[in-house]
PDB file of N, CA and C in Angstrom:
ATOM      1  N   UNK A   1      10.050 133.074 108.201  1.00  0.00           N
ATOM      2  CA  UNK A   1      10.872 131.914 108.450  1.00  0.00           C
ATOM      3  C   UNK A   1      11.028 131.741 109.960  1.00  0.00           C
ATOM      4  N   UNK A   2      11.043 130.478 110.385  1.00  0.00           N
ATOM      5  CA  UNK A   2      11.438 130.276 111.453  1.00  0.00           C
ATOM      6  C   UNK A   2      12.905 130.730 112.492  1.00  0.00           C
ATOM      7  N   UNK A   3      12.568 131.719 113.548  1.00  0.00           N
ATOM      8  CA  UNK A   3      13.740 131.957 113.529  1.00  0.00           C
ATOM      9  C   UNK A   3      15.019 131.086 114.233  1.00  0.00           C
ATOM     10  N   UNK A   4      14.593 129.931 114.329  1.00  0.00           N
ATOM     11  CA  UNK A   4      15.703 128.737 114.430  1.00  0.00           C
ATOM     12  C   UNK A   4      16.429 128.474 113.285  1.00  0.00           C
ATOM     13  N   UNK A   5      15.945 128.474 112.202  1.00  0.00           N
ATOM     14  CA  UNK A   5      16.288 128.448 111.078  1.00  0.00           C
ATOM     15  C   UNK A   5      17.291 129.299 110.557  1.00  0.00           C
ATOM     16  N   UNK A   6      16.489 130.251 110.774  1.00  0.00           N
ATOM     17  CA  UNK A   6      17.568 131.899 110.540  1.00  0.00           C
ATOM     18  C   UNK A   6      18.683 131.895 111.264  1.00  0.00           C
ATOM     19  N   UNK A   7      18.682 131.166 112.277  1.00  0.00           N
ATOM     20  CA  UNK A   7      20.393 131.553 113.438  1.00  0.00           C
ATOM     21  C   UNK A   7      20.605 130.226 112.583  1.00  0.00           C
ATOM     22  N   UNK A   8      20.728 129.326 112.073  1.00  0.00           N
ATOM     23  CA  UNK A   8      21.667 128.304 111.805  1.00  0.00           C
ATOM     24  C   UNK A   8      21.939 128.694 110.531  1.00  0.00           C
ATOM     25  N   UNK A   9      21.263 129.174 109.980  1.00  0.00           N
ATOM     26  CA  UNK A   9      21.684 129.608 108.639  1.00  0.00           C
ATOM     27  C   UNK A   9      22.493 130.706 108.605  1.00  0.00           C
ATOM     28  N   UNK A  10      22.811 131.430 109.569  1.00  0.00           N
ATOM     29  CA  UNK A  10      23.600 133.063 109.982  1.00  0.00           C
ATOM     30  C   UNK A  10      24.907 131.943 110.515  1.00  0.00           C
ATOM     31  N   UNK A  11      24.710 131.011 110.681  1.00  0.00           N
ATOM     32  CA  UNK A  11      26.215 130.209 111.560  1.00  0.00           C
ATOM     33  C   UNK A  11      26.542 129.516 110.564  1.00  0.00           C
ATOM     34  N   UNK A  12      25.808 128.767 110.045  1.00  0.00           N
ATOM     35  CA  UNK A  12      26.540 128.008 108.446  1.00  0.00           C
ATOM     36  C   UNK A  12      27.099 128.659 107.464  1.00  0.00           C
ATOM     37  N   UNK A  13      27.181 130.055 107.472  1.00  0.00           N
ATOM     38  CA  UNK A  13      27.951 130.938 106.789  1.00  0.00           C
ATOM     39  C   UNK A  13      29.527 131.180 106.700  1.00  0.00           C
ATOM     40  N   UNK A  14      30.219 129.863 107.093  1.00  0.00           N
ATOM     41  CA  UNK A  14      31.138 129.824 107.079  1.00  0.00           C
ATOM     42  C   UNK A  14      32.362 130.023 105.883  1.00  0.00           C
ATOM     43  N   UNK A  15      33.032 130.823 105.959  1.00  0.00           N
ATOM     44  CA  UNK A  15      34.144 130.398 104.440  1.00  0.00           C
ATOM     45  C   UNK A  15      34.635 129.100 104.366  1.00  0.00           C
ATOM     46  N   UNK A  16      34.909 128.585 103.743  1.00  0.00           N
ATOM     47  CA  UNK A  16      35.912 127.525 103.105  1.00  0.00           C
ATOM     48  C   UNK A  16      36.892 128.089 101.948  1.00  0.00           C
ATOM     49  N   UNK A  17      38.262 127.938 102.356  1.00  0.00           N
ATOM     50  CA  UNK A  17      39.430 128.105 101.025  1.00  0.00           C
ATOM     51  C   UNK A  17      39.401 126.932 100.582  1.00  0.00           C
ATOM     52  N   UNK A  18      39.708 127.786  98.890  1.00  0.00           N
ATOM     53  CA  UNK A  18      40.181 126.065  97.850  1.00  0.00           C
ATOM     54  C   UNK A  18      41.459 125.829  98.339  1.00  0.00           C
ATOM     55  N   UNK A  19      41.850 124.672  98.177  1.00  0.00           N
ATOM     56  CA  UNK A  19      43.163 124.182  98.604  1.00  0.00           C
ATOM     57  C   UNK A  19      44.145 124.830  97.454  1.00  0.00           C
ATOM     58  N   UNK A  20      43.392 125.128  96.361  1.00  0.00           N
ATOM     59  CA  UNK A  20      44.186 125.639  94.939  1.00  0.00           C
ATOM     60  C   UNK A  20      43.231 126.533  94.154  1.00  0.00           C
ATOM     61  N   UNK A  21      43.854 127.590  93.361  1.00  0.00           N
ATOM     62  CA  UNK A  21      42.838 128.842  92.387  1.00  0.00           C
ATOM     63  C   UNK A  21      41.869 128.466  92.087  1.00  0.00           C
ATOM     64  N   UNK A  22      41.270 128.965  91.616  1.00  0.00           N
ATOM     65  CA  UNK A  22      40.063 128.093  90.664  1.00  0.00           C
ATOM     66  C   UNK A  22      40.664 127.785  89.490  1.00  0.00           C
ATOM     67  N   UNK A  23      41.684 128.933  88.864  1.00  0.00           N
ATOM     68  CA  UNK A  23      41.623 128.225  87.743  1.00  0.00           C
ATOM     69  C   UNK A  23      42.696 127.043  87.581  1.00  0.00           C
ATOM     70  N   UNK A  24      42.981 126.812  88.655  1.00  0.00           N
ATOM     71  CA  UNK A  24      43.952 125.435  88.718  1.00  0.00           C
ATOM     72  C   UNK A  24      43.107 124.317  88.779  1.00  0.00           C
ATOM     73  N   UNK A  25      41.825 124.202  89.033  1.00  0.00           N
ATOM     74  CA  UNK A  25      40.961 122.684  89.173  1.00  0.00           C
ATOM     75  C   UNK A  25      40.850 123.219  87.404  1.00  0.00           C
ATOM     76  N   UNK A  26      40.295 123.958  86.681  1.00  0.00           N
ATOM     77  CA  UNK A  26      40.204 123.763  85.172  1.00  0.00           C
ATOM     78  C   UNK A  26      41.152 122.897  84.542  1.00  0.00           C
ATOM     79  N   UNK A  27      42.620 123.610  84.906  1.00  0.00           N
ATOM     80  CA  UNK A  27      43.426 123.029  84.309  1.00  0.00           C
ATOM     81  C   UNK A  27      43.756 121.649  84.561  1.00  0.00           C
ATOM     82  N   UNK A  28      43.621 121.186  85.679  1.00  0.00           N
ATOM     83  CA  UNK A  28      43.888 119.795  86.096  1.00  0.00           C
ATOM     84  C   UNK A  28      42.225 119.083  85.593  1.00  0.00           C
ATOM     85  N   UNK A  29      41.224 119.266  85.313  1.00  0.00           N
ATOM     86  CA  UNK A  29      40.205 118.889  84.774  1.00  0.00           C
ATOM     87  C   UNK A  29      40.238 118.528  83.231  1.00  0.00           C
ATOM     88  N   UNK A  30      40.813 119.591  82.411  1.00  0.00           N
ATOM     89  CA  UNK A  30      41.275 119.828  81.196  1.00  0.00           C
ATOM     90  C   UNK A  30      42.745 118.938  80.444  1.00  0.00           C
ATOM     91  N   UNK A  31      43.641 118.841  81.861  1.00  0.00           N
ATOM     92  CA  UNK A  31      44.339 117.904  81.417  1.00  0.00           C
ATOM     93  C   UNK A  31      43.678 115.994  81.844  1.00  0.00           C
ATOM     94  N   UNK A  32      43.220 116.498  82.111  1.00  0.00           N
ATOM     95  CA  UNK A  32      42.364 115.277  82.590  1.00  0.00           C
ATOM     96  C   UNK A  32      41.670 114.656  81.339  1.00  0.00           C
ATOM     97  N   UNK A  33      40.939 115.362  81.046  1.00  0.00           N
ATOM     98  CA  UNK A  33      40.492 114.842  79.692  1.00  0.00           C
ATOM     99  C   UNK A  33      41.118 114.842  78.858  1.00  0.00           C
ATOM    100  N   UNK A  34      42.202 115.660  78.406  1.00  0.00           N
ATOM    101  CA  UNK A  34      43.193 115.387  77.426  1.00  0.00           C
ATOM    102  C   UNK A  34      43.384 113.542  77.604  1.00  0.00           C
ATOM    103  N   UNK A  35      44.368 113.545  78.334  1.00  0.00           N
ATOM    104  CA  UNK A  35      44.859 111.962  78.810  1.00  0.00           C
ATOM    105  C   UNK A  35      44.019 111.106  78.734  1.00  0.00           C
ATOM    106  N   UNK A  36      42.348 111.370  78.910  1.00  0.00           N
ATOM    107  CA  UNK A  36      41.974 110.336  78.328  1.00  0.00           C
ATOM    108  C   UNK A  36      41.385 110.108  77.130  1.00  0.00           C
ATOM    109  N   UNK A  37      41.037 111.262  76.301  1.00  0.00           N
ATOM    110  CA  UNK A  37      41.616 110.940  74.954  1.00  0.00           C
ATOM    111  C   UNK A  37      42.345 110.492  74.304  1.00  0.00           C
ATOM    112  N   UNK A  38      43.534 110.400  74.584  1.00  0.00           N
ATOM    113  CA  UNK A  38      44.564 109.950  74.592  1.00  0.00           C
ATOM    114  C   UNK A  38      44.750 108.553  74.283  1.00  0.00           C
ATOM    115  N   UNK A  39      44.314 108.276  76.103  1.00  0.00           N
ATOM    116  CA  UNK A  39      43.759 106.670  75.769  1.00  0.00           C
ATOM    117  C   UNK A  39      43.417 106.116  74.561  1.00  0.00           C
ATOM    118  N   UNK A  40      42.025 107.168  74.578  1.00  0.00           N
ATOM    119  CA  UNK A  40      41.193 106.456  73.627  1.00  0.00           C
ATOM    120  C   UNK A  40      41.768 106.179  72.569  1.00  0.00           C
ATOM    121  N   UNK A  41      42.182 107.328  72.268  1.00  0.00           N
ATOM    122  CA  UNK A  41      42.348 107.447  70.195  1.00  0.00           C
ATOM    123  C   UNK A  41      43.852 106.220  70.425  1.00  0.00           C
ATOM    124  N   UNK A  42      44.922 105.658  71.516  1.00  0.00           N
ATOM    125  CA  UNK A  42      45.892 104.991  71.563  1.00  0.00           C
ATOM    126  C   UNK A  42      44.995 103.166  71.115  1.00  0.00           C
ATOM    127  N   UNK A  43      43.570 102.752  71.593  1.00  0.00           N
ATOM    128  CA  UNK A  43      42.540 102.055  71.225  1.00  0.00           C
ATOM    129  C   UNK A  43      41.709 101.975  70.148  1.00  0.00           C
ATOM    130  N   UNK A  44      41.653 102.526  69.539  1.00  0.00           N
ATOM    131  CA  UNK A  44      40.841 102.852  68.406  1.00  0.00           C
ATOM    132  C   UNK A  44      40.976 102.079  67.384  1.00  0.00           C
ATOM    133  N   UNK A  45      42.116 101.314  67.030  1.00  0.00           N
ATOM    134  CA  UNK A  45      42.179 100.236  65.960  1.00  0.00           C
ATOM    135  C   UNK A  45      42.152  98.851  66.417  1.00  0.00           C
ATOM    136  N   UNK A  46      42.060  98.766  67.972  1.00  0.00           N
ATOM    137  CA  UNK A  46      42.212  97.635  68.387  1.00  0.00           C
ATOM    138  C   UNK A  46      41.151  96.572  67.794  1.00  0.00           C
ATOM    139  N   UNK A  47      39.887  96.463  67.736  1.00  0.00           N
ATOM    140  CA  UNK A  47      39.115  96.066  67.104  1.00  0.00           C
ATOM    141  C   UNK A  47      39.135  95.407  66.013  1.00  0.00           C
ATOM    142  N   UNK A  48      39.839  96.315  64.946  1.00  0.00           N
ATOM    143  CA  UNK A  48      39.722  95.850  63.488  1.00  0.00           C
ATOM    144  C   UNK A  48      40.899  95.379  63.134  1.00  0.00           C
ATOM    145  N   UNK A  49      42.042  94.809  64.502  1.00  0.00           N
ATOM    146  CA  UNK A  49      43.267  94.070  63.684  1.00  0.00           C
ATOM    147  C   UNK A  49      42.871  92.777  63.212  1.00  0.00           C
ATOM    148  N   UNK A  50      44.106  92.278  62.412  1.00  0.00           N
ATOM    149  CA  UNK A  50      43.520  90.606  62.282  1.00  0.00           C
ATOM    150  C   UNK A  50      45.177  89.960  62.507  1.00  0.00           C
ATOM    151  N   UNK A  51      44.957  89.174  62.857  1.00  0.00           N
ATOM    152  CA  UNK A  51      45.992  87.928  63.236  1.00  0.00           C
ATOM    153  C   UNK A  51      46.775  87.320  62.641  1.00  0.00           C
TER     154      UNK A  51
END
Protein backbone atom coordinates (compact mmCIF):
# COMPACT_ATOMS: atom_id res chain seq x y z
CA UNK A 1 0.00 0.00 0.00
CA UNK A 2 0.90 3.30 -0.54
CA UNK A 3 2.43 4.79 2.28
CA UNK A 4 0.37 8.06 2.01
CA UNK A 5 -2.38 6.07 2.38
CA UNK A 6 -1.23 4.27 5.43
CA UNK A 7 -0.54 7.70 7.48
CA UNK A 8 -4.12 8.90 6.68
CA UNK A 9 -5.57 5.91 7.51
CA UNK A 10 -3.35 5.71 11.04
CA UNK A 11 -4.98 9.53 11.50
CA UNK A 12 -8.60 8.68 10.56
CA UNK A 13 -8.59 6.43 13.43
CA UNK A 14 -10.32 8.58 15.39
CA UNK A 15 -13.03 7.61 18.23
CA UNK A 16 -16.37 9.01 18.04
CA UNK A 17 -18.90 8.65 21.29
CA UNK A 18 -22.62 7.85 20.79
CA UNK A 19 -24.41 10.68 22.13
CA UNK A 20 -26.52 7.66 23.87
CA UNK A 21 -25.87 3.48 24.66
CA UNK A 22 -26.40 1.52 21.99
CA UNK A 23 -28.99 0.00 23.40
CA UNK A 24 -30.90 3.24 23.68
CA UNK A 25 -31.01 3.88 19.64
CA UNK A 26 -32.86 0.10 19.72
CA UNK A 27 -35.19 1.23 21.94
CA UNK A 28 -36.04 4.52 20.43
CA UNK A 29 -36.03 2.57 16.92
CA UNK A 30 -38.40 -0.08 18.40
CA UNK A 31 -40.61 2.43 19.79
CA UNK A 32 -40.56 3.94 16.64
CA UNK A 33 -42.09 1.34 14.92
CA UNK A 34 -44.43 0.53 17.48
CA UNK A 35 -46.16 4.14 16.84
CA UNK A 36 -46.30 3.52 13.56
CA UNK A 37 -48.16 0.62 13.68
CA UNK A 38 -50.18 2.14 15.52
CA UNK A 39 -50.98 4.50 12.96
CA UNK A 40 -51.57 2.03 10.77
CA UNK A 41 -53.85 -0.51 12.35
CA UNK A 42 -55.77 3.32 13.81
CA UNK A 43 -56.40 3.35 9.39
CA UNK A 44 -57.22 0.19 8.51
CA UNK A 45 -61.01 0.47 8.14
CA UNK A 46 -60.87 3.68 6.63
CA UNK A 47 -61.45 2.37 3.21
CA UNK A 48 -64.35 0.16 3.65
CA UNK A 49 -66.69 2.77 5.52
CA UNK A 50 -69.82 3.83 3.76
CA UNK A 51 -71.73 7.05 4.22
Amino acid sequence: MHPLLIAAAEQAEATIELPFPPAAFGILAMSGFVFLLVVTFAFRSVGTRHR
